[in-house]
Every structure is written in structure tokens, then in C-alpha cells.
C-alpha atoms as a PDB file:
ATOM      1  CA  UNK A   1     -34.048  56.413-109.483  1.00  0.00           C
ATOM      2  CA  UNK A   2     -32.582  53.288-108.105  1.00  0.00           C
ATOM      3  CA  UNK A   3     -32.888  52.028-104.692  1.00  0.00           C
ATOM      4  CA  UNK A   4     -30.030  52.610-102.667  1.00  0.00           C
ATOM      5  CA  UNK A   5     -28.381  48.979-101.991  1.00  0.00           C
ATOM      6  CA  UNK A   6     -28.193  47.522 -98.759  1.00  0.00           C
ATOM      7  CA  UNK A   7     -24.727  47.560 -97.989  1.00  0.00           C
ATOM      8  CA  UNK A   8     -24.925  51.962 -98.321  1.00  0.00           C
ATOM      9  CA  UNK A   9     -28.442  51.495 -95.775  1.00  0.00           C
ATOM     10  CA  UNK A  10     -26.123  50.760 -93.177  1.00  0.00           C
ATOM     11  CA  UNK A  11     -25.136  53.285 -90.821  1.00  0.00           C
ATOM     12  CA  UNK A  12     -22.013  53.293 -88.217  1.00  0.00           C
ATOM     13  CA  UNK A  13     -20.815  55.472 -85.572  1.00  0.00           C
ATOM     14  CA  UNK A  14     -17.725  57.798 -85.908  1.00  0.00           C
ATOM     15  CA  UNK A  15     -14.849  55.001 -86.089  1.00  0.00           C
ATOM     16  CA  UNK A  16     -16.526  52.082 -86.472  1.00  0.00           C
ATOM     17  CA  UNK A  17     -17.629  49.638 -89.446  1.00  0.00           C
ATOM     18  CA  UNK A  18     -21.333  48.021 -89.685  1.00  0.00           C
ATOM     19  CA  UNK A  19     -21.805  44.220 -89.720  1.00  0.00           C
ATOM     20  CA  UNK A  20     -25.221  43.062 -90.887  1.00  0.00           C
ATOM     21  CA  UNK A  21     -26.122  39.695 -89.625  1.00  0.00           C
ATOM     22  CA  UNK A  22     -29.384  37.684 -89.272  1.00  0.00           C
ATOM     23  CA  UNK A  23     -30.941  35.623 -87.067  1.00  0.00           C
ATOM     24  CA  UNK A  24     -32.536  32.729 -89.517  1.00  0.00           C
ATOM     25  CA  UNK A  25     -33.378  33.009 -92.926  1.00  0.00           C
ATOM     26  CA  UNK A  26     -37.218  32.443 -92.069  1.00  0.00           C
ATOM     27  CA  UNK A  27     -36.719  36.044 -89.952  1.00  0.00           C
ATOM     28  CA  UNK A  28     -36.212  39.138 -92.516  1.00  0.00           C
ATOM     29  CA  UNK A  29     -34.809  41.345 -89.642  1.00  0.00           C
ATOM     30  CA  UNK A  30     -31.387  42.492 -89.574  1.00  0.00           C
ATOM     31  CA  UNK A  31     -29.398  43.646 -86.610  1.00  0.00           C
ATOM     32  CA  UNK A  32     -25.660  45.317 -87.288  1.00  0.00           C
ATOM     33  CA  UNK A  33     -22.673  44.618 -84.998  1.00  0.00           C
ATOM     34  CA  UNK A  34     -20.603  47.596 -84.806  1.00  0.00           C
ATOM     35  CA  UNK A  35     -16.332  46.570 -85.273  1.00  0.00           C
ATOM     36  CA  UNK A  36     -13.414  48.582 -84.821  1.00  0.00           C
ATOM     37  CA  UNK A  37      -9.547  48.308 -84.006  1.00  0.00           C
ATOM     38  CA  UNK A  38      -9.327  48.045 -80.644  1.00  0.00           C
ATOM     39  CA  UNK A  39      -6.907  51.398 -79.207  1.00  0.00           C
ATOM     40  CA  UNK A  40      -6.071  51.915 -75.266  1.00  0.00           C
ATOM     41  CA  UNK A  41      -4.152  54.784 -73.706  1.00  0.00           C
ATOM     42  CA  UNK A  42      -3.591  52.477 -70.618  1.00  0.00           C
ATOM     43  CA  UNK A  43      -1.261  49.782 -70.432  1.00  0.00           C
ATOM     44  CA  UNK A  44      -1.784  47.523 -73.076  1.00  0.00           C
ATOM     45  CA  UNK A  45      -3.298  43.645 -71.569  1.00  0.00           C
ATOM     46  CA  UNK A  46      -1.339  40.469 -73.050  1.00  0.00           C
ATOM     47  CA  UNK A  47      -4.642  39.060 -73.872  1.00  0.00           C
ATOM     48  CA  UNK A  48      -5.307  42.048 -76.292  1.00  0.00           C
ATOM     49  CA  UNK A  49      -2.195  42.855 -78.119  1.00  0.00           C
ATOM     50  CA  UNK A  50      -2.227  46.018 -80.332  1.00  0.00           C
ATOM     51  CA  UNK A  51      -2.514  45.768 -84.248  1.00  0.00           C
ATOM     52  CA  UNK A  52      -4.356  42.400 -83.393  1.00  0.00           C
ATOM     53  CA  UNK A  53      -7.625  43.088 -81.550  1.00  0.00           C
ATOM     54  CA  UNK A  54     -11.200  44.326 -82.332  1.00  0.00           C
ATOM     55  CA  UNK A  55     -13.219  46.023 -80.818  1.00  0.00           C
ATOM     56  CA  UNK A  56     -17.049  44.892 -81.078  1.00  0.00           C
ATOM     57  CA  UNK A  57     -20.500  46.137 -80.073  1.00  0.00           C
ATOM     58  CA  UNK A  58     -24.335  46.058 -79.964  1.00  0.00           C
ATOM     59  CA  UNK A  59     -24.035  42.088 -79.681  1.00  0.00           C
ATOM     60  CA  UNK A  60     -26.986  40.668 -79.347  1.00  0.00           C
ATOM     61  CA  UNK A  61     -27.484  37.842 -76.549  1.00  0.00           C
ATOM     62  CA  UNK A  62     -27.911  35.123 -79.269  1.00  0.00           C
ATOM     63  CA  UNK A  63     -24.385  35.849 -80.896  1.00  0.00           C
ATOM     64  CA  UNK A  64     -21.749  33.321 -78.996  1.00  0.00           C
ATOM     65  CA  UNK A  65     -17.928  33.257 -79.178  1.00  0.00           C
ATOM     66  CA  UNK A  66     -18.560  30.409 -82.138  1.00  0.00           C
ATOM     67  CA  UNK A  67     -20.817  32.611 -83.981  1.00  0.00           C
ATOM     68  CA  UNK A  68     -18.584  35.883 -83.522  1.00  0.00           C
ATOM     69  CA  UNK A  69     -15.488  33.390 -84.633  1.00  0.00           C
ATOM     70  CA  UNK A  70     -17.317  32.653 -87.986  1.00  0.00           C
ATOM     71  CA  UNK A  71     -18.007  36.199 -88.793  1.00  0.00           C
ATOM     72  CA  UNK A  72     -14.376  37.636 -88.648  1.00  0.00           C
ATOM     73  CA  UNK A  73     -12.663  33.926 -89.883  1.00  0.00           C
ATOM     74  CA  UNK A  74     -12.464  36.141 -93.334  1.00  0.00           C
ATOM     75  CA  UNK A  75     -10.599  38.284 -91.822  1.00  0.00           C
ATOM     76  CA  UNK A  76      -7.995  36.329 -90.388  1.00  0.00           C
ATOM     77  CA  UNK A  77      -6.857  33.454 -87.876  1.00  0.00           C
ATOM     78  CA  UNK A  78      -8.882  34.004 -84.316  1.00  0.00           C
ATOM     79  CA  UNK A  79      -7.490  32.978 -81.869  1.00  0.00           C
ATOM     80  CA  UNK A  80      -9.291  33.847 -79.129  1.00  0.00           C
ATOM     81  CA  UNK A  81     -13.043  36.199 -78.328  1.00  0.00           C
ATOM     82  CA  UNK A  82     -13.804  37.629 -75.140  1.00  0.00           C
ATOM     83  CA  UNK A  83     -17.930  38.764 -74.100  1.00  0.00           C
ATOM     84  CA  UNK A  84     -18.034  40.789 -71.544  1.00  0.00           C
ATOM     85  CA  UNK A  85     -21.269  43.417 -70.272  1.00  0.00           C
ATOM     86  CA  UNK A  86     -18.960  45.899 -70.910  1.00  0.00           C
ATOM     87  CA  UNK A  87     -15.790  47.789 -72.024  1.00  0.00           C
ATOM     88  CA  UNK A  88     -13.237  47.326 -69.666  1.00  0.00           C
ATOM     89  CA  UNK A  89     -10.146  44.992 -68.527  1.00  0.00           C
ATOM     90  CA  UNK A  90      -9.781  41.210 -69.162  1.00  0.00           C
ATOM     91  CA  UNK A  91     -11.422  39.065 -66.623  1.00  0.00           C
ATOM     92  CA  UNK A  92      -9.546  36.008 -67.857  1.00  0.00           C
ATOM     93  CA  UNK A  93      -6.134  37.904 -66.923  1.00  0.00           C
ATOM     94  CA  UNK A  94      -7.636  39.042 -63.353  1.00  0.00           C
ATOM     95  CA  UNK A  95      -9.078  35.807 -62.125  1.00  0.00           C
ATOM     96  CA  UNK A  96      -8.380  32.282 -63.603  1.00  0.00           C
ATOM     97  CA  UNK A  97     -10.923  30.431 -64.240  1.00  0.00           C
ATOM     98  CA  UNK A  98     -11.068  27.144 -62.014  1.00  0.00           C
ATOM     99  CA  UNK A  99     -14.243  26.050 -61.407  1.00  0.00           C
ATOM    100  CA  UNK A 100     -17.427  25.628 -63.635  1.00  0.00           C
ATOM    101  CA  UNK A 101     -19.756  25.480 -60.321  1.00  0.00           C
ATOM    102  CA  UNK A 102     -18.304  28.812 -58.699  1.00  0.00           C
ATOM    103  CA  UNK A 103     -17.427  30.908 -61.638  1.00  0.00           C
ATOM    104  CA  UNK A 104     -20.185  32.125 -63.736  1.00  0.00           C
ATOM    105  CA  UNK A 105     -18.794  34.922 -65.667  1.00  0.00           C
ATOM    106  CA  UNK A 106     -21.168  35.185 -69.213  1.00  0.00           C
ATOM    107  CA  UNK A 107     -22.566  38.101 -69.279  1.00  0.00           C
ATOM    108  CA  UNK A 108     -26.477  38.515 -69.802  1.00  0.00           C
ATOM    109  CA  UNK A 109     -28.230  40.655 -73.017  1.00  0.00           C
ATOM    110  CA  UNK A 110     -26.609  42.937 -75.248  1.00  0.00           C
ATOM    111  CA  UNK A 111     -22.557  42.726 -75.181  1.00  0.00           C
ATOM    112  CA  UNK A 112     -19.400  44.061 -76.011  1.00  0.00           C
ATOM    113  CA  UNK A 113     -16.516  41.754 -77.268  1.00  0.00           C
ATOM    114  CA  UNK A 114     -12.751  41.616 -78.283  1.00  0.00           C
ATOM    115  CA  UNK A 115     -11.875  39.647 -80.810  1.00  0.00           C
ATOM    116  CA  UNK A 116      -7.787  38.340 -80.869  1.00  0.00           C
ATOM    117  CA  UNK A 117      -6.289  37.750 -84.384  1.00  0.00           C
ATOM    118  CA  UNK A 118      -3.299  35.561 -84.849  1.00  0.00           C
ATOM    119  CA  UNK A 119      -1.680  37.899 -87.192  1.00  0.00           C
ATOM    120  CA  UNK A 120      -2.074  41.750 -87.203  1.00  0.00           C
ATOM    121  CA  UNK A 121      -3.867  41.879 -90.473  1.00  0.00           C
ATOM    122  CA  UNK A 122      -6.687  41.159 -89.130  1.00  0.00           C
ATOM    123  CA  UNK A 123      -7.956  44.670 -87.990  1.00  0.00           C
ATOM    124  CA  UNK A 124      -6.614  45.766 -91.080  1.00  0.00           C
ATOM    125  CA  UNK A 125      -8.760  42.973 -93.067  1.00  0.00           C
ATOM    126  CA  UNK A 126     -12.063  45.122 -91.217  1.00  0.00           C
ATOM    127  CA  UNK A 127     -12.164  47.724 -93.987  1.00  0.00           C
ATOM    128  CA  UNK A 128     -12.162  45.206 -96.655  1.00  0.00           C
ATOM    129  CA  UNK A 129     -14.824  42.968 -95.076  1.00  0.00           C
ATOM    130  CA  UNK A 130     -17.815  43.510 -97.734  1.00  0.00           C
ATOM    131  CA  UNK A 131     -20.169  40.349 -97.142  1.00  0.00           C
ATOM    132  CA  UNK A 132     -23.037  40.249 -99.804  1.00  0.00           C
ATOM    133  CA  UNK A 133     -25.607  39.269 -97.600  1.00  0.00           C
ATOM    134  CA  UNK A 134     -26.330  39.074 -93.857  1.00  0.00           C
ATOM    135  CA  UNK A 135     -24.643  36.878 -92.187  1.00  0.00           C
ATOM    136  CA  UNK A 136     -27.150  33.918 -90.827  1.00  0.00           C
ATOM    137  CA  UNK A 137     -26.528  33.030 -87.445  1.00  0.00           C
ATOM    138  CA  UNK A 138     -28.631  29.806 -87.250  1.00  0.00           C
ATOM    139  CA  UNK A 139     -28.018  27.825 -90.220  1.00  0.00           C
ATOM    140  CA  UNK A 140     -28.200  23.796 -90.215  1.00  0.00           C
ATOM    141  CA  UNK A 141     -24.689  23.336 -89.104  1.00  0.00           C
ATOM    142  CA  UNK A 142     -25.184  25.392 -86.506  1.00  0.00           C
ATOM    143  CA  UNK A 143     -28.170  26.030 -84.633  1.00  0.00           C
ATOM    144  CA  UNK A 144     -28.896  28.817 -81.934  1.00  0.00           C
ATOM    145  CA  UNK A 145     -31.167  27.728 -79.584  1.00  0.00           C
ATOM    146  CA  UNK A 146     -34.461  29.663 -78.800  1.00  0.00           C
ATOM    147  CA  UNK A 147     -37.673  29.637 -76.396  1.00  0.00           C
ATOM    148  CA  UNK A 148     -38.337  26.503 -74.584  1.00  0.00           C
ATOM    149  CA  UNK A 149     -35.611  24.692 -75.983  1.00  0.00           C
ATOM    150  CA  UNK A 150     -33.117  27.272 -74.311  1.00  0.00           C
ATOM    151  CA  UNK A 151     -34.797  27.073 -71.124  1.00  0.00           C
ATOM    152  CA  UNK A 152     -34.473  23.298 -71.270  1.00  0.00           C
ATOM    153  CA  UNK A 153     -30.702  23.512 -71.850  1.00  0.00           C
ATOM    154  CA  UNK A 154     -30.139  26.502 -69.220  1.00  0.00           C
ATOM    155  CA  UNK A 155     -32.314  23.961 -66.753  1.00  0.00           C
ATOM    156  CA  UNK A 156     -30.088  20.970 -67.184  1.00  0.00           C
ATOM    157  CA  UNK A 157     -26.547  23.027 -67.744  1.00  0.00           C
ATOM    158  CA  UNK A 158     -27.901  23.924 -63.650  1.00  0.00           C
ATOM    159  CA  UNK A 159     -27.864  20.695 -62.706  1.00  0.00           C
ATOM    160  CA  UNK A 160     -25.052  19.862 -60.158  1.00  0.00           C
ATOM    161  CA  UNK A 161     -23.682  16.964 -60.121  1.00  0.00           C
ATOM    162  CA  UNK A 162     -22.513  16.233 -56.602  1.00  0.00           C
ATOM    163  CA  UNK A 163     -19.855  13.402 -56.962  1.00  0.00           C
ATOM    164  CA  UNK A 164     -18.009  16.402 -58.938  1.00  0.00           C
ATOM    165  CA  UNK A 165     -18.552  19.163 -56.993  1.00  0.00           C
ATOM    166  CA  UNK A 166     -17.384  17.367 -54.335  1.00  0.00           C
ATOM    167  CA  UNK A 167     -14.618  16.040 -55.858  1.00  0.00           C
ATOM    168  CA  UNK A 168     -13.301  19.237 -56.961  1.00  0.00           C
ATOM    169  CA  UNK A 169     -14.107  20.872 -53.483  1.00  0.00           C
ATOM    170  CA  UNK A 170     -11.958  18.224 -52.082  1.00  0.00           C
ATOM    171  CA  UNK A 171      -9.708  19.069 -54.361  1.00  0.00           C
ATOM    172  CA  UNK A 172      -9.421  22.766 -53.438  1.00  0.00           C
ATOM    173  CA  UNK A 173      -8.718  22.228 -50.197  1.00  0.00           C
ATOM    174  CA  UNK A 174      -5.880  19.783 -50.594  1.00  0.00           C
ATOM    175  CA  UNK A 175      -4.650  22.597 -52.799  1.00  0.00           C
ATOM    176  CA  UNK A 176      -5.315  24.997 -49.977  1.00  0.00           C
ATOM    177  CA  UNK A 177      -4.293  22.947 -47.336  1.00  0.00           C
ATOM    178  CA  UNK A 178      -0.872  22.711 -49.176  1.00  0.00           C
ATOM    179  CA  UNK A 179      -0.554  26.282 -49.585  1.00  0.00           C
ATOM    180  CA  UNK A 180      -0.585  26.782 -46.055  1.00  0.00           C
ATOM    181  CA  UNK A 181       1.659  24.435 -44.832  1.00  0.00           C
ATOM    182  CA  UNK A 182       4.268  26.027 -47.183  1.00  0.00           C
ATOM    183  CA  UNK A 183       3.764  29.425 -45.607  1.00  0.00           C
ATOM    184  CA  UNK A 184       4.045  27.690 -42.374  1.00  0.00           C
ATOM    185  CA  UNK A 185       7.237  26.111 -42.806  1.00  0.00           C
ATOM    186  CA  UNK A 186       8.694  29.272 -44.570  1.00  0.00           C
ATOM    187  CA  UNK A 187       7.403  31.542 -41.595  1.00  0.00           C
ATOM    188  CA  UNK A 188       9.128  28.813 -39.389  1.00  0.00           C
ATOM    189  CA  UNK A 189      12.468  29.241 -41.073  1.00  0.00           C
ATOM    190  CA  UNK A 190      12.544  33.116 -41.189  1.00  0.00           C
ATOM    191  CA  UNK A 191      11.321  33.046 -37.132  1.00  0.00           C
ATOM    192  CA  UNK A 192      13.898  35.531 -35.469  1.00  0.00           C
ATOM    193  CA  UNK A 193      16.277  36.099 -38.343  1.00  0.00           C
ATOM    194  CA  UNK A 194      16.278  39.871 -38.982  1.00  0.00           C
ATOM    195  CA  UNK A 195      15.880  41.178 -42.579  1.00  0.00           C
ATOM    196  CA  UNK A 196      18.535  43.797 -44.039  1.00  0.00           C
ATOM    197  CA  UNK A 197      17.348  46.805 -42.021  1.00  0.00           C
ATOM    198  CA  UNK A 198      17.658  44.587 -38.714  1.00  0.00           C
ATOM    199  CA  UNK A 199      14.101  43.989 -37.807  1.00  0.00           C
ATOM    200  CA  UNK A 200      12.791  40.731 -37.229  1.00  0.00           C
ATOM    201  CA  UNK A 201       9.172  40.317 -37.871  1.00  0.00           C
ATOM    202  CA  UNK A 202       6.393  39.140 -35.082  1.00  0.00           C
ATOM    203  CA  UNK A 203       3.551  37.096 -36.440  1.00  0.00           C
ATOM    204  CA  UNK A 204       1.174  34.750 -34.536  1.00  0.00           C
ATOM    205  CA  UNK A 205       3.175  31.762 -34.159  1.00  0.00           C
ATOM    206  CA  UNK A 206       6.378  31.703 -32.236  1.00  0.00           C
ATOM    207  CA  UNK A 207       7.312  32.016 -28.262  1.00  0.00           C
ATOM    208  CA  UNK A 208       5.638  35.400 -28.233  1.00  0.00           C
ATOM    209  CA  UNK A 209       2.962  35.590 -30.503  1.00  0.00           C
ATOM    210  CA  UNK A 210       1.595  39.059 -31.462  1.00  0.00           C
ATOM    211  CA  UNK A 211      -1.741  40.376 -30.913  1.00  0.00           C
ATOM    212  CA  UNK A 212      -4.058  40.680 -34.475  1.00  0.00           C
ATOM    213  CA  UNK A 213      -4.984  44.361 -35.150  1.00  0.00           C
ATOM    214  CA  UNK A 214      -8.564  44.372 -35.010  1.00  0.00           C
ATOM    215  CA  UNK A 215     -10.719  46.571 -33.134  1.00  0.00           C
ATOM    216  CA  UNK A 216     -12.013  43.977 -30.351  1.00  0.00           C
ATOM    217  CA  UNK A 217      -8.596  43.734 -29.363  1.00  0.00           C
ATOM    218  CA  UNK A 218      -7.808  47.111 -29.282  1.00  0.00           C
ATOM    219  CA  UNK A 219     -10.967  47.906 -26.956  1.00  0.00           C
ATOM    220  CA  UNK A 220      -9.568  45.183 -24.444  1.00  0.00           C
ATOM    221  CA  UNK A 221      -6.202  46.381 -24.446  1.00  0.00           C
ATOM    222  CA  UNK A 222      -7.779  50.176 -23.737  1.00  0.00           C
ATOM    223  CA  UNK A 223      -9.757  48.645 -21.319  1.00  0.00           C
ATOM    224  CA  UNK A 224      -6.902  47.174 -19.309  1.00  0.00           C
ATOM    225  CA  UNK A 225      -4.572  49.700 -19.523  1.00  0.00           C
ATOM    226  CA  UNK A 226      -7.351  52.198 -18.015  1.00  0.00           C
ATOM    227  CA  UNK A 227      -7.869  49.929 -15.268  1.00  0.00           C
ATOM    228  CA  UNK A 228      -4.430  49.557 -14.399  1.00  0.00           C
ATOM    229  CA  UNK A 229      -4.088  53.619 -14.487  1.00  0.00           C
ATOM    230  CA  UNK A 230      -7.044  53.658 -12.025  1.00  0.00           C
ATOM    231  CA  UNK A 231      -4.906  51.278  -9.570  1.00  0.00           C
ATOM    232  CA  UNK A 232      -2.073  53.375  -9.647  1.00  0.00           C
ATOM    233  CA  UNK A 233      -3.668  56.629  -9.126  1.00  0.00           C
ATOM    234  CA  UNK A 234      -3.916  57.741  -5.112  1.00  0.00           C
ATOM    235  CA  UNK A 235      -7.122  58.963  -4.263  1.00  0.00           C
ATOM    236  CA  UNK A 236      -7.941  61.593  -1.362  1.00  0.00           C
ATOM    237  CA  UNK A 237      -4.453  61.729  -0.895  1.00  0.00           C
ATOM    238  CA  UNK A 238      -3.987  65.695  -0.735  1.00  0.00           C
ATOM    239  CA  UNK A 239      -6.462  67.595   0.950  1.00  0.00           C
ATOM    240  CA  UNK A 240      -7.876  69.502  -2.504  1.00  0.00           C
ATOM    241  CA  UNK A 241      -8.110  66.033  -3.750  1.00  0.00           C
ATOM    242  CA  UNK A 242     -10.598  65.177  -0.461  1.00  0.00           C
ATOM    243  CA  UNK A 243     -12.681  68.303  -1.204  1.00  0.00           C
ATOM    244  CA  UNK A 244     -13.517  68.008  -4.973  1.00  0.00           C
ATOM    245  CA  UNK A 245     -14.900  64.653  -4.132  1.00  0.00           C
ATOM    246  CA  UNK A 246     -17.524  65.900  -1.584  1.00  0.00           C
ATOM    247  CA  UNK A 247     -18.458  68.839  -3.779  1.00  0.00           C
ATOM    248  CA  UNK A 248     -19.174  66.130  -6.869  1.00  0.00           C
ATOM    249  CA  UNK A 249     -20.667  63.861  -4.405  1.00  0.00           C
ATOM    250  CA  UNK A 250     -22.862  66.994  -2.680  1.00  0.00           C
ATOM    251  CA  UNK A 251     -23.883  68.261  -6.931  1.00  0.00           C
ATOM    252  CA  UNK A 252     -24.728  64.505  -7.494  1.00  0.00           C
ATOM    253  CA  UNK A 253     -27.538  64.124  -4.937  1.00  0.00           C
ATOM    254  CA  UNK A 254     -28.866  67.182  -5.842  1.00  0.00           C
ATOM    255  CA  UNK A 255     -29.528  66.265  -9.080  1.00  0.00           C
ATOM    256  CA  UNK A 256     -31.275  63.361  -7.908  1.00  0.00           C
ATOM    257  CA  UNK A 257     -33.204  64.833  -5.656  1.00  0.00           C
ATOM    258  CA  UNK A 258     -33.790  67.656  -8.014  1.00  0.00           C
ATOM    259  CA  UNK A 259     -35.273  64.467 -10.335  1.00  0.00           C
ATOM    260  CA  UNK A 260     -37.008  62.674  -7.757  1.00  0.00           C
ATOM    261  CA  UNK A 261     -39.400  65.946  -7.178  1.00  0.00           C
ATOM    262  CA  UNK A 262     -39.681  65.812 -11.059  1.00  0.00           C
ATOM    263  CA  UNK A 263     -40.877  62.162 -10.783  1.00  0.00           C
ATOM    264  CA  UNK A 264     -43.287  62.947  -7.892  1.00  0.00           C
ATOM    265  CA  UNK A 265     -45.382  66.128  -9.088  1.00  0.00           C
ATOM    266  CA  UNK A 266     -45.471  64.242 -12.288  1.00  0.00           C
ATOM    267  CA  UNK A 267     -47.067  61.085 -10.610  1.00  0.00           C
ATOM    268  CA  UNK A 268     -49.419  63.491  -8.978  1.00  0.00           C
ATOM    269  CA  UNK A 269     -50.616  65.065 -11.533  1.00  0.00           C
ATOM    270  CA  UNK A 270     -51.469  61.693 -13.491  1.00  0.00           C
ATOM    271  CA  UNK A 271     -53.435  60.015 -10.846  1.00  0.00           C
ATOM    272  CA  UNK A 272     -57.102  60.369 -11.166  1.00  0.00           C
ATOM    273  CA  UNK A 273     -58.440  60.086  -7.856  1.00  0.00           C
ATOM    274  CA  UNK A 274     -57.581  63.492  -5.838  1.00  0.00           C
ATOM    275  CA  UNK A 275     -58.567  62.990  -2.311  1.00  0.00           C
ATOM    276  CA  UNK A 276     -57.306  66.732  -1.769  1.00  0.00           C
END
């Protein structure tokens, strides 16, 4: 009987297709990517256009965008591949990416990943993709670091340089800076002009700024408006008024005094020398 070959060995789940690929040709292991047309109920995301995105899983931490790029090039154009830790909405469309000191976004062990075709027969290209042997990820051309030598590149890629962190910190805040001198001049020219339902708005700045809604504030303003009840309030002024405040006065010092035999018998009864 002869041996099954190695492209039947390989096993997928429901819906997807099994990619063999290898780390270097000195290492006889195998590891399979798992590809499949990427489908959403939800609203569709620019950056992953129907009928021209894959879905990929089970990638190892060795695998970059560049490798992941060379695999599906038989497929079609790429135009763009996405890692994430796992399935779920674009980062890149969320949050832009500005800084290279502040936004560390690459994810860490296994990965999930969307690959972005120029043209949509890419996904369709999938089925057909029948590669004779693994696919070699480190190869002369192009050579995936390891052991030490990664550590030594993951040491020096966290090197700051200051001058440019600096620099782009200044940067920022020119940028910020700007921002807010925009929204200061457009707050100054909508001061007191009413908006179509005929209410004007109140912010900080202005003759009468308003008060910020926090809690602090809202304790002090409690706190002033009881004390300015308690001014206004008349006290003993009607005779039932005169009375309730002797009979709380009378039930408060016998409560004290009621403690202050507690207090004694209990001192009593700790002292060690008894005379009597």
C-alpha cells in the first residue's frame, strides 16, 4: 500500500484550508497555518473589504507580515497584512499610529491575521493554492532571527534615542497646543449666540463661567446651601419648638451619663489593686 502523501496528512478545521510551512530546512518540523475567506455579519471595516480578505490562524510568533506576504504573493497582489492576538476589529482604523515610542501594538506568541488582496481573486486563488513542499520561512534571502541574536535586536530596537523623543514630544504639543487655541477662538465666537432651539451654551470661559460637574463641587455647593437653610430657619420661636429642644437636650445627657457609669464600673473592674 502506498503512503499517503503529504499534502492528504494535512488536516483543517470545518471552513478552512491547511498551509504547511517550515521553519529552516535544517528543522524537519512542520507547523500548518490555517486560511480562509474572511466573512462578517457586522459592518464591514474599509481596511478589510469583502471578496478581498483572508482570514488566517495558528501563526506562529516567528511568521512576520513579510513572511505571511510571501506565502499568499501566489495568490494575488497584497496589499496590506494585519497581526493581531486576536479576532476582532482593525486597530489601524481605531487609533492611528503616530508614534514609534508610545505605540507598541505587535502582538506577542501565536496570532491571528488578515491578509488584504488588491483584487478579489485572491480568496478565490486559496482553493487552488497546492505548494509542493513546505514553505521555508528562513531561507538566505531572508533570515528570521532566533535565540540570542533576537534578544540582541529586541535590546537595541529599546533603545531610546532622546534627541527624537524629544523632538517628537515637542512636536505633539505644538500640535496640541494648536488644537486648543482653535477651540478657544471658536468657543469665543459662538459666546452668547443661541443655537436653533434658542439656548445659548455656558462653558468655563466667559463673564459667568459655569461650575464643572464633578462631585467635589457638588459637595460644596450642598454644603452651602445647607448652611444658608440653617440661617434662615428661626429657632425656639414657637413654644413646641422651645420644648422639643429641652427634651433632646434632657435624652442627650442621659445617654452620657448612662455611658459614663459604663466607663466607670468598667475601669473598676480592670484595676488590680482593690482596697475594698
Amino acid at each position: 500500500m502506498a503512503a499517503p502523501s503529504e499534502e492528504s496528512t494535512l488536516v483543517a478545521p470545518a471552513g478552512y484550508i491547511a498551509i504547511s510551512i517550515q521553519f529552516s530546512e535544517e528543522r524537519p518540523t512542520h507547523h500548518c497555518l490555517y486560511a480562509k475567506e474572511h466573512k462578517v455579519r457586522e459592518k464591514v471595516e474599509q481596511s478589510r473589504p469583502l471578496n478581498r480578505t483572508l482570514f488566517v490562524i495558528n501563526i506562529p510568533p516567528y511568521c512576520t507580515e513579510k513572511c505571511l506576504s510571501q506565502i499568499f504573493a501566489s495568490c494575488g497582489t497584497v496589499v496590506s497584512v494585519e497581526l493581531q492576538d486576536k479576532p476582532g476589529p482593525s486597530k489601524k482604523c481605531n487609533k492611528e499610529v503616530r508614534s514609534k515610542y508610545f505605540d507598541h501594538n505587535m502582538p506577542k506568541g501565536f496570532k491571528v491575521g488578515y491578509i488584504v488582496f488588491k483584487k478579489d481573486v485572491g480568496p478565490k486563488e486559496l482553493k487552488h493554492l497546492k505548494l509542493q513542499k513546505p514553505y521555508v520561512m528562513s531561507e538566505n534571502l531572508q533570515t528570521v532571527k532566533t535565540g540570542i541574536h533576537k534578544w540582541i535586536e529586541d535590546y537595541e530596537e529599546s533603545l531610546t534615542d532622546t534627541v527624537d523623543l524629544q523632538n517628537e514630544i515637542d512636536n505633539f504639543m505644538k500640535e496640541y497646543d494648536k488644537k486648543l487655541a482653535e477651540e478657544d477662538e471658536k468657543a469665543k465666537l459662538e459666546e452668547g449666540i443661541p443655537d436653533e432651539d434658542g439656548w445659548v451654551k455656558v462653558t468655563r470661559k466667559g463673564r459667568r463661567p459655569g461650575l464643572a460637574r464633578t462631585e467635589a463641587v457638588n459637595l460644596r455647593v450642598m454644603e452651602r446651601e445647607k448652611k444658608k437653610r440653617a440661617q434662615k430657619e428661626l429657632l425656639n420661636f414657637y413654644a413646641w419648638q422651645h420644648h422639643d429642644s429641652k427634651r433632646e437636650h434632657l435624652a442627650e445627657l442621659r445617654k452620657k451619663f448612662e455611658e459614663d457609669k459604663q466607663k466607670i464600673a468598667l475601669m473598676r473592674a480592670q484595676r488590680k489593686f482593690r482596697p475594698y
